[in-house]
PDB file of N, CA and C in Angstrom:
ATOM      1  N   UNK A   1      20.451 -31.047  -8.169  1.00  0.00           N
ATOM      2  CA  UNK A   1      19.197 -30.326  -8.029  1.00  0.00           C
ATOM      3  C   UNK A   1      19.490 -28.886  -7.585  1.00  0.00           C
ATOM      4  N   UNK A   2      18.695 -27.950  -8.282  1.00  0.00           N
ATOM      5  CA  UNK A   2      19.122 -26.540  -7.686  1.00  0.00           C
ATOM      6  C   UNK A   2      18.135 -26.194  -7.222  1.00  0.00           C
ATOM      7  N   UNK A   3      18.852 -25.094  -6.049  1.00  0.00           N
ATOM      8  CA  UNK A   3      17.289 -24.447  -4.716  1.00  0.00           C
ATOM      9  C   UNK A   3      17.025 -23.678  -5.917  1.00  0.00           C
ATOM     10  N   UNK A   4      15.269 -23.372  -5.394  1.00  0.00           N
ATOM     11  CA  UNK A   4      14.712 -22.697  -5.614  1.00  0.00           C
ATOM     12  C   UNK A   4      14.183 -22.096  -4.628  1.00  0.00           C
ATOM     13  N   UNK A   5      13.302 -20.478  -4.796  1.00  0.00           N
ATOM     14  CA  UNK A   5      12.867 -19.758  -3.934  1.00  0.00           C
ATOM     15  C   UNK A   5      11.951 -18.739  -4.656  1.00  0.00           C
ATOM     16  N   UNK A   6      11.053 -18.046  -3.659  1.00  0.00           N
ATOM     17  CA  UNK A   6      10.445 -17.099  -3.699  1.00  0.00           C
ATOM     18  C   UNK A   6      10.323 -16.264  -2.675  1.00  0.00           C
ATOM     19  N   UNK A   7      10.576 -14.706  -3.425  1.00  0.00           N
ATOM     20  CA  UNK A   7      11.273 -13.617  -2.325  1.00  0.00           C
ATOM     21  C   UNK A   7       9.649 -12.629  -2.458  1.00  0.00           C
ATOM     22  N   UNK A   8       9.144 -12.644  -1.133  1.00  0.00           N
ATOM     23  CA  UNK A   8       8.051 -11.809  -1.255  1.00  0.00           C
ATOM     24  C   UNK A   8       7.832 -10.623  -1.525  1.00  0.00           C
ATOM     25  N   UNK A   9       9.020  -9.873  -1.532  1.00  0.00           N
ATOM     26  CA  UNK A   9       9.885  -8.484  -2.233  1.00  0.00           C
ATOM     27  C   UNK A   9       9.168  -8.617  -3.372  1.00  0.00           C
ATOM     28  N   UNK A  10       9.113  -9.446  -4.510  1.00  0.00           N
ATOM     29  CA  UNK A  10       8.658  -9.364  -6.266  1.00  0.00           C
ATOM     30  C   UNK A  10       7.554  -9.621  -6.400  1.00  0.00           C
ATOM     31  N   UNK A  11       6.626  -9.858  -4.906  1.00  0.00           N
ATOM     32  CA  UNK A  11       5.055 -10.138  -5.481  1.00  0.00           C
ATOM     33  C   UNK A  11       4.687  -9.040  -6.207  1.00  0.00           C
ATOM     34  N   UNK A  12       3.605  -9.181  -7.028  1.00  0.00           N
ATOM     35  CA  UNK A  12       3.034  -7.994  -7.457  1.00  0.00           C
ATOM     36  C   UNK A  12       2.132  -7.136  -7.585  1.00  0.00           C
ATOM     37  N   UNK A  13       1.824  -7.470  -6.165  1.00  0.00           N
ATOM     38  CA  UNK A  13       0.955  -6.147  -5.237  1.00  0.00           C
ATOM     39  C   UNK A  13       1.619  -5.464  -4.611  1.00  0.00           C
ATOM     40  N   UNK A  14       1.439  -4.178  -5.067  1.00  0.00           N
ATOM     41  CA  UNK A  14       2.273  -3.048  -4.371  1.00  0.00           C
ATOM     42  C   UNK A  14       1.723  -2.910  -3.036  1.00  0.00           C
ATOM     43  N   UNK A  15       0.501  -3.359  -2.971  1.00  0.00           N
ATOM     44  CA  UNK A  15       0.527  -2.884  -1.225  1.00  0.00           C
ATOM     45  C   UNK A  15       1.279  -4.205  -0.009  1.00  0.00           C
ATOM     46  N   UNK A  16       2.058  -5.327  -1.120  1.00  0.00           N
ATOM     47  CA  UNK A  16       2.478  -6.803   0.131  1.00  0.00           C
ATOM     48  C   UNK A  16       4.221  -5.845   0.373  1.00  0.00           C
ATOM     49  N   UNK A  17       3.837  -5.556   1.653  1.00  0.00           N
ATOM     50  CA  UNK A  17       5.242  -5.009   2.459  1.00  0.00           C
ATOM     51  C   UNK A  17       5.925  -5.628   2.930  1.00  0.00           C
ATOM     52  N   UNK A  18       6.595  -7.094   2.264  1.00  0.00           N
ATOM     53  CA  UNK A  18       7.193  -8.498   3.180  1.00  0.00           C
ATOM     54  C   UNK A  18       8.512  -8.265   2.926  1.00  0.00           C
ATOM     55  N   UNK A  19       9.279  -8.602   3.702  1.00  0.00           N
ATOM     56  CA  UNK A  19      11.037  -9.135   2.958  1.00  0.00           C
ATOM     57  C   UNK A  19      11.229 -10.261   3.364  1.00  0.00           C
ATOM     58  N   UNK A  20      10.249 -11.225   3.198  1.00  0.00           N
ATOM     59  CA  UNK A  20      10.458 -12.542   3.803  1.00  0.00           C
ATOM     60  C   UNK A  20      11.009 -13.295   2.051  1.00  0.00           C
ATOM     61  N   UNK A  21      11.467 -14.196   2.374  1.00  0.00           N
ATOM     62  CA  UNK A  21      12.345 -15.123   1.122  1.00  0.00           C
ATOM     63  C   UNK A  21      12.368 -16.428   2.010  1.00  0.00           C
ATOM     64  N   UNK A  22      11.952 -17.718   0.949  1.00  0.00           N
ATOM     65  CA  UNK A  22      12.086 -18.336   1.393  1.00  0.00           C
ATOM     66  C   UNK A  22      12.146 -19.715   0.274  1.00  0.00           C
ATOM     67  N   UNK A  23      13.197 -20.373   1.028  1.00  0.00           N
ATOM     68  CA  UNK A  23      13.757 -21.446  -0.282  1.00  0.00           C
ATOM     69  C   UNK A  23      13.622 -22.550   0.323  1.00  0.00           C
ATOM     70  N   UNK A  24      13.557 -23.847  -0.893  1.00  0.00           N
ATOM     71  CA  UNK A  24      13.508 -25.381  -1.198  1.00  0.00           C
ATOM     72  C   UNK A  24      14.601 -25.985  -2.024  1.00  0.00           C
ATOM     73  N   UNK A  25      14.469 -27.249  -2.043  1.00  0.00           N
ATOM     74  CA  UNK A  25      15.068 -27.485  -3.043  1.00  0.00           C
ATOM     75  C   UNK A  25      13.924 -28.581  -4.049  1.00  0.00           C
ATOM     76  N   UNK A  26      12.572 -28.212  -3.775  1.00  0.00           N
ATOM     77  CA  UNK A  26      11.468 -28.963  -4.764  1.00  0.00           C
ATOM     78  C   UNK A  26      10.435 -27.817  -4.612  1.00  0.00           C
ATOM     79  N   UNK A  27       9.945 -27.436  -6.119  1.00  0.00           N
ATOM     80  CA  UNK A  27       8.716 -26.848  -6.242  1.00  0.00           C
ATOM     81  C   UNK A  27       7.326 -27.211  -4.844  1.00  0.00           C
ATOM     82  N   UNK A  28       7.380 -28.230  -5.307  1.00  0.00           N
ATOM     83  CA  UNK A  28       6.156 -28.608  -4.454  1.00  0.00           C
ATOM     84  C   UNK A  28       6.628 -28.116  -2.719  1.00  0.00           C
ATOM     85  N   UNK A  29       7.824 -28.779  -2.243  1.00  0.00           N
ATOM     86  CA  UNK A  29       8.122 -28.535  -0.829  1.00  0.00           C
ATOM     87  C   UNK A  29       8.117 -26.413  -0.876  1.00  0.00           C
ATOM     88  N   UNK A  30       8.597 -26.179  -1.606  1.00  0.00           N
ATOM     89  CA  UNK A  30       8.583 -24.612  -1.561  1.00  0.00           C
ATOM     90  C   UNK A  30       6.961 -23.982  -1.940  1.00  0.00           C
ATOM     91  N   UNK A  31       6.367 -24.316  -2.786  1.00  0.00           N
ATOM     92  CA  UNK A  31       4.953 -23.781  -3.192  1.00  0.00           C
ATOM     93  C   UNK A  31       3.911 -23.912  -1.626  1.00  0.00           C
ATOM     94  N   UNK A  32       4.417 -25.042  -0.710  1.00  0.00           N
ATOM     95  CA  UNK A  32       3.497 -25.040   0.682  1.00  0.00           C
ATOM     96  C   UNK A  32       4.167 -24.396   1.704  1.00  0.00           C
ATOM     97  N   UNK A  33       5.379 -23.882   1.322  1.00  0.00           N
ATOM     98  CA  UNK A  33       5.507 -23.215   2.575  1.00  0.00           C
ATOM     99  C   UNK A  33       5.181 -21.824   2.025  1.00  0.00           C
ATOM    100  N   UNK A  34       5.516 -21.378   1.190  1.00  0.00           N
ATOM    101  CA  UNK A  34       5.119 -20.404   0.368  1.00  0.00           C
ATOM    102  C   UNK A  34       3.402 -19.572   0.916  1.00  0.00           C
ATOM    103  N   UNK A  35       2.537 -20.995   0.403  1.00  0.00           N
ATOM    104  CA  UNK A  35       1.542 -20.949   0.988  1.00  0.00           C
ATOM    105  C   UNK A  35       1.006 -20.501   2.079  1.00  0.00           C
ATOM    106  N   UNK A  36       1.733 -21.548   3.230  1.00  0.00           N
ATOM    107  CA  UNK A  36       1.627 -21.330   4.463  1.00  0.00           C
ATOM    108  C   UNK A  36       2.037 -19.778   4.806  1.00  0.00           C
ATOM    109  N   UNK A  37       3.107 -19.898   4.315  1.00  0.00           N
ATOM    110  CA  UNK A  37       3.015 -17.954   4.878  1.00  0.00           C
ATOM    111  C   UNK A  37       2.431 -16.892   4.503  1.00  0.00           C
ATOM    112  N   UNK A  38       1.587 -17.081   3.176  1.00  0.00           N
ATOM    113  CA  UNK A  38       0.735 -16.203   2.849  1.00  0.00           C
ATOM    114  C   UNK A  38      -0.699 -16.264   3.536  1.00  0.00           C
ATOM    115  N   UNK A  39      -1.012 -17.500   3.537  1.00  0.00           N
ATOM    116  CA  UNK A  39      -1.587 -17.636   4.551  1.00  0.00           C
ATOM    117  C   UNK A  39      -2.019 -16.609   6.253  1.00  0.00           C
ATOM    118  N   UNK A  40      -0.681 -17.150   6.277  1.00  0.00           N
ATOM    119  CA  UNK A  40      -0.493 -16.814   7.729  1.00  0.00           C
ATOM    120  C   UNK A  40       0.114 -15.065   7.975  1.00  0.00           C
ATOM    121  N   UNK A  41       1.021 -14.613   7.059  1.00  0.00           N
ATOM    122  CA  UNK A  41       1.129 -13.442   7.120  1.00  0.00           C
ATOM    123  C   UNK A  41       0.515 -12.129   6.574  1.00  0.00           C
ATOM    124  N   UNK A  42      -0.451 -12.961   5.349  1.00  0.00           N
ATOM    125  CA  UNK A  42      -1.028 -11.803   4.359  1.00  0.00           C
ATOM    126  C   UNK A  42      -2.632 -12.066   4.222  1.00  0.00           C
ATOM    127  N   UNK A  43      -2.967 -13.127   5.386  1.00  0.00           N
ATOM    128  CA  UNK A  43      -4.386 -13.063   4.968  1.00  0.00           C
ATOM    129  C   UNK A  43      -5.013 -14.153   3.580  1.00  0.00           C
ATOM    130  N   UNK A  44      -4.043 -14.500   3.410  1.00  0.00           N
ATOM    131  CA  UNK A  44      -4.780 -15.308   1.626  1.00  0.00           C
ATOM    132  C   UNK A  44      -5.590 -16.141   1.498  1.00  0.00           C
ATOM    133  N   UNK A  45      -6.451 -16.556   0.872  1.00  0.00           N
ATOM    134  CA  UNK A  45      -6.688 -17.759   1.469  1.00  0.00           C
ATOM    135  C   UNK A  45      -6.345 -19.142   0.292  1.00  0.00           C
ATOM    136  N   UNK A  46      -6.115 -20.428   0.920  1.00  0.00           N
ATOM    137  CA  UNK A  46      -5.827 -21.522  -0.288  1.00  0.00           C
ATOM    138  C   UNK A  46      -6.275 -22.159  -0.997  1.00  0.00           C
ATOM    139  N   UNK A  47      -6.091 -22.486  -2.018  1.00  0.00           N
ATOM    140  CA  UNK A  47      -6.897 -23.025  -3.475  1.00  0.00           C
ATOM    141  C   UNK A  47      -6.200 -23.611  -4.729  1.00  0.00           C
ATOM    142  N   UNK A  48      -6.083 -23.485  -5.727  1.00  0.00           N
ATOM    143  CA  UNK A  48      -5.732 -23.360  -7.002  1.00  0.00           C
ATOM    144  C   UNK A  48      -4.969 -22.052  -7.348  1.00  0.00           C
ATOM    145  N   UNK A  49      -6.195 -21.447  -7.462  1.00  0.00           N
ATOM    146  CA  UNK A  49      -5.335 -20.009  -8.020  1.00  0.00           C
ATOM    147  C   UNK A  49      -4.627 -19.838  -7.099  1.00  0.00           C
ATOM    148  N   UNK A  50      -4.423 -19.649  -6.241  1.00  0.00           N
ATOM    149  CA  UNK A  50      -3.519 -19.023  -5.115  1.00  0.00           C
ATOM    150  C   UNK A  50      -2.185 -19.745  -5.398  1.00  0.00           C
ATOM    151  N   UNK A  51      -2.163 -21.151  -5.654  1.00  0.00           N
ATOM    152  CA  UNK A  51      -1.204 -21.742  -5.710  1.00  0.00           C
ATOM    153  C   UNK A  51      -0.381 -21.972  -7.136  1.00  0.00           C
ATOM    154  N   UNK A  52      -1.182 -21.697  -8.071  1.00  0.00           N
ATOM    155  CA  UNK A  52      -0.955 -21.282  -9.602  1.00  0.00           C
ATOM    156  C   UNK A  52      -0.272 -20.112  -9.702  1.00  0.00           C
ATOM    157  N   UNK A  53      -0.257 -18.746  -8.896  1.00  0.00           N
ATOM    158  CA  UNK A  53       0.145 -17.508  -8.817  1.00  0.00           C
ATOM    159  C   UNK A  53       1.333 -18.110  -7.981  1.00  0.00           C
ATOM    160  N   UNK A  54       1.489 -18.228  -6.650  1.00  0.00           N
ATOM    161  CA  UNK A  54       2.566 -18.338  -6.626  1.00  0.00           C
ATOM    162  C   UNK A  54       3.551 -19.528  -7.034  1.00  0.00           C
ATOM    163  N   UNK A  55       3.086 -20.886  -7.414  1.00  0.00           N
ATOM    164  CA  UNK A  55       4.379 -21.574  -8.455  1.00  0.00           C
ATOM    165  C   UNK A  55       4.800 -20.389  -9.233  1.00  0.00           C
ATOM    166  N   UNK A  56       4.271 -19.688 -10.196  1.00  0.00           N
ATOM    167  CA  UNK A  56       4.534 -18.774 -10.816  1.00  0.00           C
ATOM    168  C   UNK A  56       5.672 -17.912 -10.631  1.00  0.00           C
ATOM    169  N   UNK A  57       5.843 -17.811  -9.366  1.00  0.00           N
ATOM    170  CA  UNK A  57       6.890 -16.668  -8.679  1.00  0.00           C
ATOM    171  C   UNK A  57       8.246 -17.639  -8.342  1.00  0.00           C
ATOM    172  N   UNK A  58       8.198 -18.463  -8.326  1.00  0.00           N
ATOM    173  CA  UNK A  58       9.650 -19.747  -8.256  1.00  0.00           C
ATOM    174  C   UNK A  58      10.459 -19.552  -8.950  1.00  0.00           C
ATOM    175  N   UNK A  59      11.534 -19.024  -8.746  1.00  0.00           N
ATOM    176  CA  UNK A  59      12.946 -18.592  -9.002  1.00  0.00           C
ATOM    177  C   UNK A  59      13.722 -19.784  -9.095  1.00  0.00           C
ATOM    178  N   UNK A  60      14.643 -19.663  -9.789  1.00  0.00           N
ATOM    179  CA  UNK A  60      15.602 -20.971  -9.320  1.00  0.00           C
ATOM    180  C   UNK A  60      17.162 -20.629  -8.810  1.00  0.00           C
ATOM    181  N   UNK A  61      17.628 -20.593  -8.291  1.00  0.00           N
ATOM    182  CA  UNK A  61      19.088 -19.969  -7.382  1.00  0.00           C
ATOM    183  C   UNK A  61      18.651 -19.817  -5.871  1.00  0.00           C
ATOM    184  N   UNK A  62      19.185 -18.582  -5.660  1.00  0.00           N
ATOM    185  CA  UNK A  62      18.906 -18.103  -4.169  1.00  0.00           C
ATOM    186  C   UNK A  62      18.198 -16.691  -4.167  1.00  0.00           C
ATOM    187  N   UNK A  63      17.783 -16.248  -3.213  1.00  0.00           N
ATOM    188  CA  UNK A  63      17.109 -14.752  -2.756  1.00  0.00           C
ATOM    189  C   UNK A  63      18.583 -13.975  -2.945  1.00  0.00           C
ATOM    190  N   UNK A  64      18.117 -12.503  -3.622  1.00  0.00           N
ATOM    191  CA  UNK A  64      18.747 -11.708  -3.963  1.00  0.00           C
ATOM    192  C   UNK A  64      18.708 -10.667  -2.452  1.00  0.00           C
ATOM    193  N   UNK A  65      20.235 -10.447  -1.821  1.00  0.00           N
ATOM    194  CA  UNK A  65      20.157  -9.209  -0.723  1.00  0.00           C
ATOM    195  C   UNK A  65      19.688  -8.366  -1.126  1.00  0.00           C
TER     196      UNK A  65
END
């Protein structure tokens, strides 16, 4: 099984100022924490779309330095 991740660096709102990255090794276990920190750091709130946009952003390897 290979990690996957999403690096908040590539969202694509220019105004999200994060360098947070953060990896799984299952879509689903990564899409809620994902969540949770948008949540919690950017205000978002949770749903569908929210969670459709970011599966979307799931990389598969590791966060790029």
């Amino acid at each position: 099984m290979s990690r996957k991740y999403v690096d908040c660096r590539e969202h694509p709102d220019p105004n999200t100022k994060c360098s947070v990255a953060i990896s799984a090794d299952s879509d689903e276990e990564l899409v809620e924490a994902v969540v949770q920190h948008g949540i919690a750091a950017h205000g978002m709130k949770d749903g569908p779309d929210l969670r459709r946009e970011l599966k979307s952003l799931v990389k598969e390897g590791s966060p790029h330095s």
